[in-house]
Protein backbone atom coordinates (compact mmCIF):
# COMPACT_ATOMS: atom_id res chain seq x y z
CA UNK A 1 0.00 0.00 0.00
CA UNK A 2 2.52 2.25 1.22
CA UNK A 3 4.77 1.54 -1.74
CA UNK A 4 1.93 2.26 -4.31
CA UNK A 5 1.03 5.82 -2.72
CA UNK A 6 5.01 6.26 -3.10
CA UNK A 7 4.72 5.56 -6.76
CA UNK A 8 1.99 8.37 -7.59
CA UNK A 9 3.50 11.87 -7.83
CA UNK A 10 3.36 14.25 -5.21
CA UNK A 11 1.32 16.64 -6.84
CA UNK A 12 -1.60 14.14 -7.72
CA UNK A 13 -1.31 13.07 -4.15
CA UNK A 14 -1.71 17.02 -3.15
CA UNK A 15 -4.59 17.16 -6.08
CA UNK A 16 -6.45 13.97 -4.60
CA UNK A 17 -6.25 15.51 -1.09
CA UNK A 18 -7.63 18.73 -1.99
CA UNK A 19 -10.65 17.19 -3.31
CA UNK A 20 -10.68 14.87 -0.48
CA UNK A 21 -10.68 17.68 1.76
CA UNK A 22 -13.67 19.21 0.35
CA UNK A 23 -15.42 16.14 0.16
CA UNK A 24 -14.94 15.40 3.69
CA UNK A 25 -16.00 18.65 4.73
CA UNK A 26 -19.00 19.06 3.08
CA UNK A 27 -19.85 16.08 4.71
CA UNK A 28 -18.80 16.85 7.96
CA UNK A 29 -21.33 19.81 7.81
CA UNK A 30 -24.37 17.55 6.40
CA UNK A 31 -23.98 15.02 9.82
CA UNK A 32 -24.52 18.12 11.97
CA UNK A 33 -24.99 21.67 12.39
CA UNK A 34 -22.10 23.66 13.68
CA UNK A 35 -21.92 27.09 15.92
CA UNK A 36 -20.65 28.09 19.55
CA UNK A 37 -23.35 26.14 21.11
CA UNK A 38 -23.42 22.49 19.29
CA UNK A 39 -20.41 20.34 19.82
CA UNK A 40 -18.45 19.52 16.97
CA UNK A 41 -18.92 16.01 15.24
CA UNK A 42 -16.83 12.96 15.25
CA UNK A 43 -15.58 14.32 11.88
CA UNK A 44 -15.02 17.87 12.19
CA UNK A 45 -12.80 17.14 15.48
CA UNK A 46 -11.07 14.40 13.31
CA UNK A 47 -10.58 17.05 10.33
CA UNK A 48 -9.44 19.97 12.75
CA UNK A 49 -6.89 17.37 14.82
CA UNK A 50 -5.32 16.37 11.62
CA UNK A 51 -4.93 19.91 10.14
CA UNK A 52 -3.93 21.65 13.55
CA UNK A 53 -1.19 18.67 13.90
CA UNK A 54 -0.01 19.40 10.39
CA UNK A 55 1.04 22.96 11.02
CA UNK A 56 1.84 22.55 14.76
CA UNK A 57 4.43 19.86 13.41
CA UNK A 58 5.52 22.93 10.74
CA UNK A 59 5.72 25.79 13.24
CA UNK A 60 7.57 23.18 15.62
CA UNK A 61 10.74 23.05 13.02
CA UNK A 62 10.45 26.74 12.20
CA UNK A 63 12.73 28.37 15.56
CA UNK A 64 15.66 25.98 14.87
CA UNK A 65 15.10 26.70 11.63
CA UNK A 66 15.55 30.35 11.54
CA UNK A 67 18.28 30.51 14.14
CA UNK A 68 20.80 27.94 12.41
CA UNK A 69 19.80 29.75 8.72
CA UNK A 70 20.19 32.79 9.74
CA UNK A 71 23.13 31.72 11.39
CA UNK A 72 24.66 30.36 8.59
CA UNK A 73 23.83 32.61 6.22
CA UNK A 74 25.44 35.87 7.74
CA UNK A 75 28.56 33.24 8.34
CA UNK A 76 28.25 32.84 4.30
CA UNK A 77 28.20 36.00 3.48
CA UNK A 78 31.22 36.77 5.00
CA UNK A 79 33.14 35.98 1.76
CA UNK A 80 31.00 37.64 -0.14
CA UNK A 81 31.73 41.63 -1.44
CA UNK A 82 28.07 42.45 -1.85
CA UNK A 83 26.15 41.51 1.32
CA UNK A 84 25.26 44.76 2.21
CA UNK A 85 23.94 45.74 -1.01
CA UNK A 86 21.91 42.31 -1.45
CA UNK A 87 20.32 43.66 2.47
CA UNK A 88 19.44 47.04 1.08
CA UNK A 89 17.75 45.75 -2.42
CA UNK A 90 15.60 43.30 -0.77
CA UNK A 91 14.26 45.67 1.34
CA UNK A 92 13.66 48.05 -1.44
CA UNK A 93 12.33 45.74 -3.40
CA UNK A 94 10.02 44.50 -0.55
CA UNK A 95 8.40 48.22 -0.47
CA UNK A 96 8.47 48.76 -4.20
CA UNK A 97 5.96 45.77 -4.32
CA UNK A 98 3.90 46.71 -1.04
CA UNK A 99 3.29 50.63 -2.65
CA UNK A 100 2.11 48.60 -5.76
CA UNK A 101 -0.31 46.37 -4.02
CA UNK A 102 -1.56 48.86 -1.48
CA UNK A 103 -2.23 51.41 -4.44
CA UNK A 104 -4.45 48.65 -6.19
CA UNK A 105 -5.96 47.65 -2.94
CA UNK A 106 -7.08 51.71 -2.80
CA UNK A 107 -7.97 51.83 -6.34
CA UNK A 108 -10.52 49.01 -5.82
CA UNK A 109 -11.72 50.38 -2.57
CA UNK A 110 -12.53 53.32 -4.03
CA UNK A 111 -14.24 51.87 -7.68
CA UNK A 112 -16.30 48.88 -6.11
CA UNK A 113 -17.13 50.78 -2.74
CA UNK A 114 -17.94 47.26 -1.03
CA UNK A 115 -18.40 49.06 2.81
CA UNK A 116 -21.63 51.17 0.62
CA UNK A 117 -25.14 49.56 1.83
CA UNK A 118 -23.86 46.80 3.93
CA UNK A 119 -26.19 46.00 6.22
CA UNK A 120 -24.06 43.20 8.85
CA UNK A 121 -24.12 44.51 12.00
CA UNK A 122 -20.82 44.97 13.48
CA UNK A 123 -19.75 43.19 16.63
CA UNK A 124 -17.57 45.48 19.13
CA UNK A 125 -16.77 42.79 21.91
CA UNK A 126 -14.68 40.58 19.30
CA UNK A 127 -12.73 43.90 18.83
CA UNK A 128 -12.14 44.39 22.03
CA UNK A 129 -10.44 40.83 22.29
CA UNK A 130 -8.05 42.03 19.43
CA UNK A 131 -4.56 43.81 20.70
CA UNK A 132 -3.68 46.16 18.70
CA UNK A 133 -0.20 46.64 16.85
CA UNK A 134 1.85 49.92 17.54
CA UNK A 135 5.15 51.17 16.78
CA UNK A 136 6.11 51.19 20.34
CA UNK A 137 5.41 47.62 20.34
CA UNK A 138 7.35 47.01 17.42
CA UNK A 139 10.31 48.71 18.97
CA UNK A 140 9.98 46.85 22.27
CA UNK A 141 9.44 43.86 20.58
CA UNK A 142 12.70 44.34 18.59
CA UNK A 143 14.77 43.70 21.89
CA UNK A 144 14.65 39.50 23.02
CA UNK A 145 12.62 38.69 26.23
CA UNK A 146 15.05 35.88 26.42
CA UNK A 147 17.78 33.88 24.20
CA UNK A 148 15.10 32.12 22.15
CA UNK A 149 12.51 35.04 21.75
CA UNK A 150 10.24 32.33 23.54
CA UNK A 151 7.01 34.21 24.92
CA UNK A 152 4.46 32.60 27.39
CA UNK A 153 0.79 33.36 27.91
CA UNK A 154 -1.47 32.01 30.50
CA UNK A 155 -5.17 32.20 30.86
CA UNK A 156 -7.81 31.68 32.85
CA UNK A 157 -10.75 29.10 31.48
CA UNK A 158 -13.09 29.06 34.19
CA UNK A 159 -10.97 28.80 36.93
CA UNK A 160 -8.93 26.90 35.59
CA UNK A 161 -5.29 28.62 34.72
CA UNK A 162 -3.59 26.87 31.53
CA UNK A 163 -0.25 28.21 29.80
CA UNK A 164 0.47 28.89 26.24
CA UNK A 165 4.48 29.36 25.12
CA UNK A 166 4.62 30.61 21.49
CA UNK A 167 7.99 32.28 19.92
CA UNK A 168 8.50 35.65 18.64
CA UNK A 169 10.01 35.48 14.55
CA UNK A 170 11.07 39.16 14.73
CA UNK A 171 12.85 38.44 17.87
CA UNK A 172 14.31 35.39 17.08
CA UNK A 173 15.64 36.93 13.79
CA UNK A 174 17.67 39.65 15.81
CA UNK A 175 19.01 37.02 18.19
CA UNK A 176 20.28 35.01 14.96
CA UNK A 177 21.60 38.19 13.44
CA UNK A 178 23.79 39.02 16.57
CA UNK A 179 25.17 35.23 16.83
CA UNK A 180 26.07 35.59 12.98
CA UNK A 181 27.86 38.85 13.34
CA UNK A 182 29.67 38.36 16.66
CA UNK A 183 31.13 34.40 14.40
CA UNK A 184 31.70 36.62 11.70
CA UNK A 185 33.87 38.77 14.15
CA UNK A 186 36.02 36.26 16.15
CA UNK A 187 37.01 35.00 12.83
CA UNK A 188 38.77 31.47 12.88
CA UNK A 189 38.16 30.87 16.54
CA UNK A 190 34.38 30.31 15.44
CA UNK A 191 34.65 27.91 12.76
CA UNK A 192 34.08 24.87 15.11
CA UNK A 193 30.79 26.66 15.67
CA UNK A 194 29.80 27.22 12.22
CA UNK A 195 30.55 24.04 11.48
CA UNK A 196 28.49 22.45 14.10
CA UNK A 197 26.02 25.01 13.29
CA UNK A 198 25.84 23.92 9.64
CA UNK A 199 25.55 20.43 10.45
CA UNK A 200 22.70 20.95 12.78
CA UNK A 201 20.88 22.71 9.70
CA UNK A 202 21.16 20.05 7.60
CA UNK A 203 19.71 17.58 10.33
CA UNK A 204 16.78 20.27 10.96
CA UNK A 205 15.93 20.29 6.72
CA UNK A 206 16.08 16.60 6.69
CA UNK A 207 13.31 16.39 9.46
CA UNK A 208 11.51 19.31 8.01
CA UNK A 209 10.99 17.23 4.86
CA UNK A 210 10.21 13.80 6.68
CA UNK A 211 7.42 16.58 8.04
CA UNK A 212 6.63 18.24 4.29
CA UNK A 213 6.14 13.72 2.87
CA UNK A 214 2.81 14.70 5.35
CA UNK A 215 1.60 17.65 3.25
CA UNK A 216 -1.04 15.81 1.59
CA UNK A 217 -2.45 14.50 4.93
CA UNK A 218 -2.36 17.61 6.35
CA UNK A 219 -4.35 19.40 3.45
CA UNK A 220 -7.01 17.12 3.86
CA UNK A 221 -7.27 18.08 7.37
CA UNK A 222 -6.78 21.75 6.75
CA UNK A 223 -9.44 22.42 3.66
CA UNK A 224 -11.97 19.98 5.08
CA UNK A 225 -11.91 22.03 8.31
CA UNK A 226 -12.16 25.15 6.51
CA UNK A 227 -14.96 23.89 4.73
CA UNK A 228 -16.78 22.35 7.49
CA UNK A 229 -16.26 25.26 9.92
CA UNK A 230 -17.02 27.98 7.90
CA UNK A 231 -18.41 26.55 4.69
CA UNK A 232 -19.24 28.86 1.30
CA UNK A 233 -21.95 31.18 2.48
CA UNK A 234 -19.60 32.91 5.48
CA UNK A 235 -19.41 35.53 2.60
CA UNK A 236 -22.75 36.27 3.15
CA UNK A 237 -23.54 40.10 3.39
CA UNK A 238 -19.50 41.02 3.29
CA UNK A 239 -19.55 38.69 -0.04
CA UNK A 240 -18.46 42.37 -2.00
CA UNK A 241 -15.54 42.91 0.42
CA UNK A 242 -14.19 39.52 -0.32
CA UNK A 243 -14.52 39.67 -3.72
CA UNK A 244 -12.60 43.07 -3.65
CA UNK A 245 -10.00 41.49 -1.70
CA UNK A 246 -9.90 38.67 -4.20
CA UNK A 247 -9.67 40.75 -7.07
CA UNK A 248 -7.02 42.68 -5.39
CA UNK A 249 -5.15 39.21 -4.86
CA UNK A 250 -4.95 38.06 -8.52
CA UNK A 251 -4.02 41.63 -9.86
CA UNK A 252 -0.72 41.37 -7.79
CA UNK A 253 -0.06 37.67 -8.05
CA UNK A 254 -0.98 37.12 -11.73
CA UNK A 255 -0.52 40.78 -13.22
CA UNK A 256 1.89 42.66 -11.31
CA UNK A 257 4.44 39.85 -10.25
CA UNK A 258 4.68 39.01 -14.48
CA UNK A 259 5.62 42.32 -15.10
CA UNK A 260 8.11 42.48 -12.48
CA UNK A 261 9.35 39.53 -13.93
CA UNK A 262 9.39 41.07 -17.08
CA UNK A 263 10.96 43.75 -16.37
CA UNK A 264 13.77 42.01 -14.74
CA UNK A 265 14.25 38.89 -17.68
CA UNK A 266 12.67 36.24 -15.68
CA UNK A 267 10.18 33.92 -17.41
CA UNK A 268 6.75 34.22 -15.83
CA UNK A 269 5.38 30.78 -16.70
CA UNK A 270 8.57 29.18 -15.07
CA UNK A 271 8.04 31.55 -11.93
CA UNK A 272 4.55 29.89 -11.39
CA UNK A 273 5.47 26.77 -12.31
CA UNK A 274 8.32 26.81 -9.34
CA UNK A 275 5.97 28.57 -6.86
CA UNK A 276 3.16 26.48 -7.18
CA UNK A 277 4.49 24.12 -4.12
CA UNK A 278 4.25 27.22 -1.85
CA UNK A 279 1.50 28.69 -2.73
CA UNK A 280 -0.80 25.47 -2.21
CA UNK A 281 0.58 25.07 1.28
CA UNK A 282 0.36 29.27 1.90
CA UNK A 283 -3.15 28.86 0.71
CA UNK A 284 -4.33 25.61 2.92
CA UNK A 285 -2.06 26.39 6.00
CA UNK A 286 -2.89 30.22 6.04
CA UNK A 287 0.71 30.67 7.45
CA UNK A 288 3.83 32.53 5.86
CA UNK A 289 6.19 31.39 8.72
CA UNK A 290 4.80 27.50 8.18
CA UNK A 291 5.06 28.04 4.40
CA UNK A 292 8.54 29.81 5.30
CA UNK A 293 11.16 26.35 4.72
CA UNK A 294 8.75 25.23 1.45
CA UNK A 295 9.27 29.14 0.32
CA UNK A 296 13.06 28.64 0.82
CA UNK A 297 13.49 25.57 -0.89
CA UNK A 298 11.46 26.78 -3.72
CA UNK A 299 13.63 30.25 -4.40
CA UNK A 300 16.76 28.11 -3.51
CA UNK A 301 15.92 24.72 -5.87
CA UNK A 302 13.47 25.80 -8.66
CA UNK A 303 14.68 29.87 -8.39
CA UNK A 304 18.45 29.36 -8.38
CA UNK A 305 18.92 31.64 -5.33
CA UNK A 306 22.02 31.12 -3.87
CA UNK A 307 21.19 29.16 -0.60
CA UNK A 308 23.65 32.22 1.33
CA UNK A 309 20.87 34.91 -0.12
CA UNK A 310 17.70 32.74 -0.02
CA UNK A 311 18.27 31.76 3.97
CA UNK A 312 18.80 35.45 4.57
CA UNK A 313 15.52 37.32 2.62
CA UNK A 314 13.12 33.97 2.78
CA UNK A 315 12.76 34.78 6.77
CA UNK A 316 12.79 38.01 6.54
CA UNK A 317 10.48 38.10 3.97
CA UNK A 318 8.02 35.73 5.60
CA UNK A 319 8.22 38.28 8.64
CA UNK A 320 7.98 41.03 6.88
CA UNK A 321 7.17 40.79 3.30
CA UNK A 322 3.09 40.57 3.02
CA UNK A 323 1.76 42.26 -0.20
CA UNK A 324 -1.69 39.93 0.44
CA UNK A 325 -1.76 40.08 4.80
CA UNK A 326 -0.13 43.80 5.22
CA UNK A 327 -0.59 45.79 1.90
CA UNK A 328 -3.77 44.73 0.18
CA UNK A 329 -5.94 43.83 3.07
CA UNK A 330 -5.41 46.94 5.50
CA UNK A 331 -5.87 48.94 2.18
CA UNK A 332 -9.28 47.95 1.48
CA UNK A 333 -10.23 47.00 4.73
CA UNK A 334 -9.51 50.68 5.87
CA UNK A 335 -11.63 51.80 2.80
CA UNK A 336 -14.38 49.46 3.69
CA UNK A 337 -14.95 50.49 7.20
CA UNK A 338 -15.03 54.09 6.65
CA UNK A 339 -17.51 53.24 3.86
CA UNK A 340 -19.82 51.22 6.47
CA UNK A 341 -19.96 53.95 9.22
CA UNK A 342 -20.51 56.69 7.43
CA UNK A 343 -16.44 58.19 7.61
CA UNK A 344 -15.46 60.57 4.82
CA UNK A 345 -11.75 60.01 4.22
CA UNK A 346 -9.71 63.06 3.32
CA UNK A 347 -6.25 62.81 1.13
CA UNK A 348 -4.24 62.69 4.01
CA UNK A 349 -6.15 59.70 5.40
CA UNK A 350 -5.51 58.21 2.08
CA UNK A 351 -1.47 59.12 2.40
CA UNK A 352 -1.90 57.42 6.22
CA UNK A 353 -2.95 54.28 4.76
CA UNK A 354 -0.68 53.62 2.06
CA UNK A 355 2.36 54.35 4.44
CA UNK A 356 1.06 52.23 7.13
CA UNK A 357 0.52 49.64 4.61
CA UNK A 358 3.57 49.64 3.28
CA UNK A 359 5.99 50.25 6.11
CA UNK A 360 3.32 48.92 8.61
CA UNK A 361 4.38 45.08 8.39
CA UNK A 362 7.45 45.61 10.64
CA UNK A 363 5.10 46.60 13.51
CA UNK A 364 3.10 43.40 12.99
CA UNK A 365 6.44 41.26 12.64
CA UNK A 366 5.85 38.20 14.84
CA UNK A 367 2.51 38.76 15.75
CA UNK A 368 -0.98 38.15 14.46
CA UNK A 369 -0.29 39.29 11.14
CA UNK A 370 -3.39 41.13 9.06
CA UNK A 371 -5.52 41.45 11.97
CA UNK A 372 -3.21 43.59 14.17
CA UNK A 373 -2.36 44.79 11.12
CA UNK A 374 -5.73 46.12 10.56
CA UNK A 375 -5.94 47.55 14.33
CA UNK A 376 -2.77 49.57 13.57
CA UNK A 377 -4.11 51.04 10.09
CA UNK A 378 -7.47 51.69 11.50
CA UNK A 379 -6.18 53.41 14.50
CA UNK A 380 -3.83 55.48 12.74
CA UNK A 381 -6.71 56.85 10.70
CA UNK A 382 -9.03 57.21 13.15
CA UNK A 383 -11.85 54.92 12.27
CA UNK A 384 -13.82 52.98 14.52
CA UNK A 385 -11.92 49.54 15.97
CA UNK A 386 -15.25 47.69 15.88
CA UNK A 387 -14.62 47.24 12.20
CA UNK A 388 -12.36 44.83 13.28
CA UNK A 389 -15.18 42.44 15.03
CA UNK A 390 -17.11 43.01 11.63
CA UNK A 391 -14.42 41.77 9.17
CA UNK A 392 -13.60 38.90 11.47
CA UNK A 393 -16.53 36.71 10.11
CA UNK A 394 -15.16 36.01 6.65
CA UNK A 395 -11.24 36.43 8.07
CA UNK A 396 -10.55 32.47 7.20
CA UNK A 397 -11.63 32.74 3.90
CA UNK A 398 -9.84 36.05 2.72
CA UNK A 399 -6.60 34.38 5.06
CA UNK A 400 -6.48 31.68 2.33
CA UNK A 401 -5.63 34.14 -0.75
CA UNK A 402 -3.90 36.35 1.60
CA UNK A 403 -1.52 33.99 2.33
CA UNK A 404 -0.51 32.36 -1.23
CA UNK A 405 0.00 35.65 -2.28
CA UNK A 406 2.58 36.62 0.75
CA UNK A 407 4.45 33.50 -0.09
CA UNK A 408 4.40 33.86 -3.64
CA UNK A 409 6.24 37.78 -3.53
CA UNK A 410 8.18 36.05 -0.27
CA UNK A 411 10.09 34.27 -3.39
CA UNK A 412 9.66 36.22 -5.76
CA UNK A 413 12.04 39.63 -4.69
CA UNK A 414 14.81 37.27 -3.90
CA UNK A 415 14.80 36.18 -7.61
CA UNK A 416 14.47 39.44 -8.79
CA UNK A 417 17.74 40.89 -6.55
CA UNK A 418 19.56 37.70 -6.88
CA UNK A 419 18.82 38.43 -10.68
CA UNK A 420 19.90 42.20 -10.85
CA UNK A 421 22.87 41.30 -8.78
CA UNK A 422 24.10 38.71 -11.61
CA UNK A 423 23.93 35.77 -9.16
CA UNK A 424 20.93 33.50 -10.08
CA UNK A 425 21.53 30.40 -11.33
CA UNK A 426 19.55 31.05 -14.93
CA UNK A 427 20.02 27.85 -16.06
CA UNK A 428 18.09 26.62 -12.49
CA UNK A 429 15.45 28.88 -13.16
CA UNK A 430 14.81 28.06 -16.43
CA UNK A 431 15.14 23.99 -15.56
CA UNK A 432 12.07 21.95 -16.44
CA UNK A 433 10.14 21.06 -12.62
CA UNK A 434 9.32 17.50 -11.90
CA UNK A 435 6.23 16.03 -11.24
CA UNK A 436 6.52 16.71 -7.25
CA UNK A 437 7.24 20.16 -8.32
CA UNK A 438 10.76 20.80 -7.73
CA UNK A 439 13.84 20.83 -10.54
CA UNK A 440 15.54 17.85 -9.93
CA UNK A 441 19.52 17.87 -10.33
CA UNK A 442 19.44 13.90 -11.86
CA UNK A 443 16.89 13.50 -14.21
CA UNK A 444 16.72 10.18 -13.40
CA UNK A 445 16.28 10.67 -9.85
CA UNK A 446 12.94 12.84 -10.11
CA UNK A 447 11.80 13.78 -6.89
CA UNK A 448 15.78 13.77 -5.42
CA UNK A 449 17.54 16.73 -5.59
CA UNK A 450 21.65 16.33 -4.17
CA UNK A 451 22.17 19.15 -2.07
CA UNK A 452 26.14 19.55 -0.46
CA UNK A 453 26.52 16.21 -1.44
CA UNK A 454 23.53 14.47 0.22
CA UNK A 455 20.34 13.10 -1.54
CA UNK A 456 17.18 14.97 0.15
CA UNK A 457 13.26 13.83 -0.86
CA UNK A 458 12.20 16.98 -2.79
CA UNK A 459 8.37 17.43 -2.08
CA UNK A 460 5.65 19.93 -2.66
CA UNK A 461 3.66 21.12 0.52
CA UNK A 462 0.49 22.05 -0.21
């Protein structure tokens, strides 16, 4: 049996689970109905345990992850003339395509009006569960709580006290940053390190794809709980919103990005041909930093990034870089809002917006992504925080698009830099993908890729 499954490609297996997923979700909401008062059924708790263990297995790999990349990268880098050039064009590059998405998100706002004649009541107490992001926070959150940027949370469920530890990204990026520098500094005397550090990496990657083999498990899981949870009429009266965020979505991924491409040489149907595995686990997992090592592997093995580059602006990016979560969202959402309650908007408000939208994401680094996000545009402006509690209703399904299309730009400005700068590997780019998705080094091996003289399963995550 198992041998068989091995046999069909990965991205059939992905295909087959997708539809699975659906399947088993629409049936999961056909044994019973579903809301705060009705207990689950047998298989919604089965779909939701299968998805939540997915990602929790991702998330689990992601801190040693960062730390030894980042690590290793900066190490890298030290023989290379150009490092702090490569910083300063990602980070360019990273606003460049944030101003572009916010200004469609804006445009659309203001065309389709979908915050005219709604008629969903908004709901203030789900707001006022919702911290909001600030630039105060951002700048205390720059500085680590401790040497793993671990943070704990405890609360109280009847009585009964329970504990919550979760890392900080942001946090753990600085602490990587400073290890890199101060190896990079003692020179010689930390080679031992490095190398223990870069063995420890590889171990880490080979687990994370033992993890990525479960992708297609885990997207049955994922979408089925989506669709049992929250089925296809959540939409409901804020069905114009979504579709403006949707339209939004595939202007940047599917317009924007191939000009950019353009632009810079790059072949467009080769780009979304090599970022298809990210994308289907960005859209299914709604989570950049779970997408993050897929991301990586994609810029690095289908892109031709240079693995030194790639392990530097794939976590930053995926902290950082969110043209769907941080750009387009806050954009409209802001719009929408001001539309429902009545708030005129003058061009300064407008100005507020984009620049929050663009340079926002660093305050939301490490947290809760659009929906701080959101707090932090819509208290900049002004407008009412309730908003907040009324776009929270359709928040899983606009998280989906949102997501695929952070990954998808995560990826794409390293190819673009690594481009300019004359270091992609053209001939990598340009390589025909296998059937799992990936451009495989040994055509005979398809779905192997050597990597520093290993052979690693190459998989799609979806």
């Amino acid at each position: 049996m198992l041998r068989a499954l091995r046999r069909v490609p990965f991205a059939v297996q992905v295909l087959i689970a997708l539809v699975l997923g659906v399947a088993l979700g629409a049936l999961a909401r056909s044994i019973g109905p579903t809301g705060e008062d009705v207990d689950p059924n047998w298989l919604g708790v089965t779909l939701d345990t299968i998805g939540s263990t997915f990602v929790t297995l991702l998330m689990t790999i992601v801190p040693p992850l960062i730390l030894l990349a980042v690590v290793s990268s900066i190490a890298s880098l030290r023989n290379v003339t150009n490092a702090a050039r490569l910083a300063g064009q990602t980070l360019l590059w990273f606003c460049v395509t944030a101003l572009i998405a916010v200004a469609i998100g804006m445009t659309l706002g203001l065309s389709i009006r979908p915050g005219s004649g709604a008629t969903v009541s908004a709901d203030p107490d789900a707001a006022n569960n919702i911290s909001e992001g600030s630039w105060l926070a951002f700048l205390d959150g720059l500085v680590p709580a401790n040497f793993l940027g671990l943070q704990s949370e405890v609360t109280d469920d009847g009585g009964a006290l329970s504990g919550e530890l979760s890392f900080n990204a942001l946090q753990l990026i600085v602490i990587a940053i400073a290890i890199g520098v101060a190896a990079v500094k003692v020179g010689d005397r930390a080679e031992p390190f490095l190398a223990f550090t870069r063995s420890a990496l590889d171990i880490v990657l080979k687990v994370l794809w033992w993890i990525i083999r479960l992708a297609p498990l885990g997207t049955v899981g994922l979408l089925g709980n989506a669709v049992y949870s929250h089925g296809w009429t959540t939409i409901g009266a804020l069905g114009r919103f979504t579709l403006t965020i949707y339209i939004g979505l595939v202007l940047v991924l599917f317009v924007v990005y191939p000009v950019l491409l353009r632009l810079n040489g790059l072949g467009v149907g080769k780009y979304f041909t090599g970022i298809w595995p990210a994308v289907q686990l960005g859209f299914v997992s709604r989570s950049s930093m779970g997408t993050m090592p897929v991301t990586q592997r994609v810029a690095e093995t289908n892109f031709g990034v240079p693995r030194h580059y790639a392990s530097f602006a794939v976590p930053l990016g995926a902290t950082t870089k969110m043209d769907g979560c941080a750009a387009i969202y806050p954009a409209v959402a802001a719009i929408f809002v001001a539309q429902f309650f009545g708030v005129d908007l003058a061009m300064v408000d407008y100005l507020l917006i984009a620049f929050v939208s663009v340079i926002g994401s660093a305050a939301t680094a490490g947290t809760t992504g659009a929906t701080v996000m959101l707090t932090l545009t819509l208290s900049t402006v002004g407008l009412p925080l309730e908003g907040v509690g009324l776009l929270l209703a359709v928040d899983p399904i606009l998280d989906m698009g949102r997501t695929a299309v952070n990954v998808a730009g995560q990826a794409l400005v390293p190819a673009i830099v690594a481009k300019r700068e004359g270091i992609l590997d053209i001939e990598r780019y340009r390589a025909p993908r296998g059937l799992d998705g990936f451009v495989s080094t040994d055509p005979g091996e398809s779905g192997t890729e050597a990597r520093d003289g290993q052979e690693e399963p190459v998989s799609t995550a979806s």
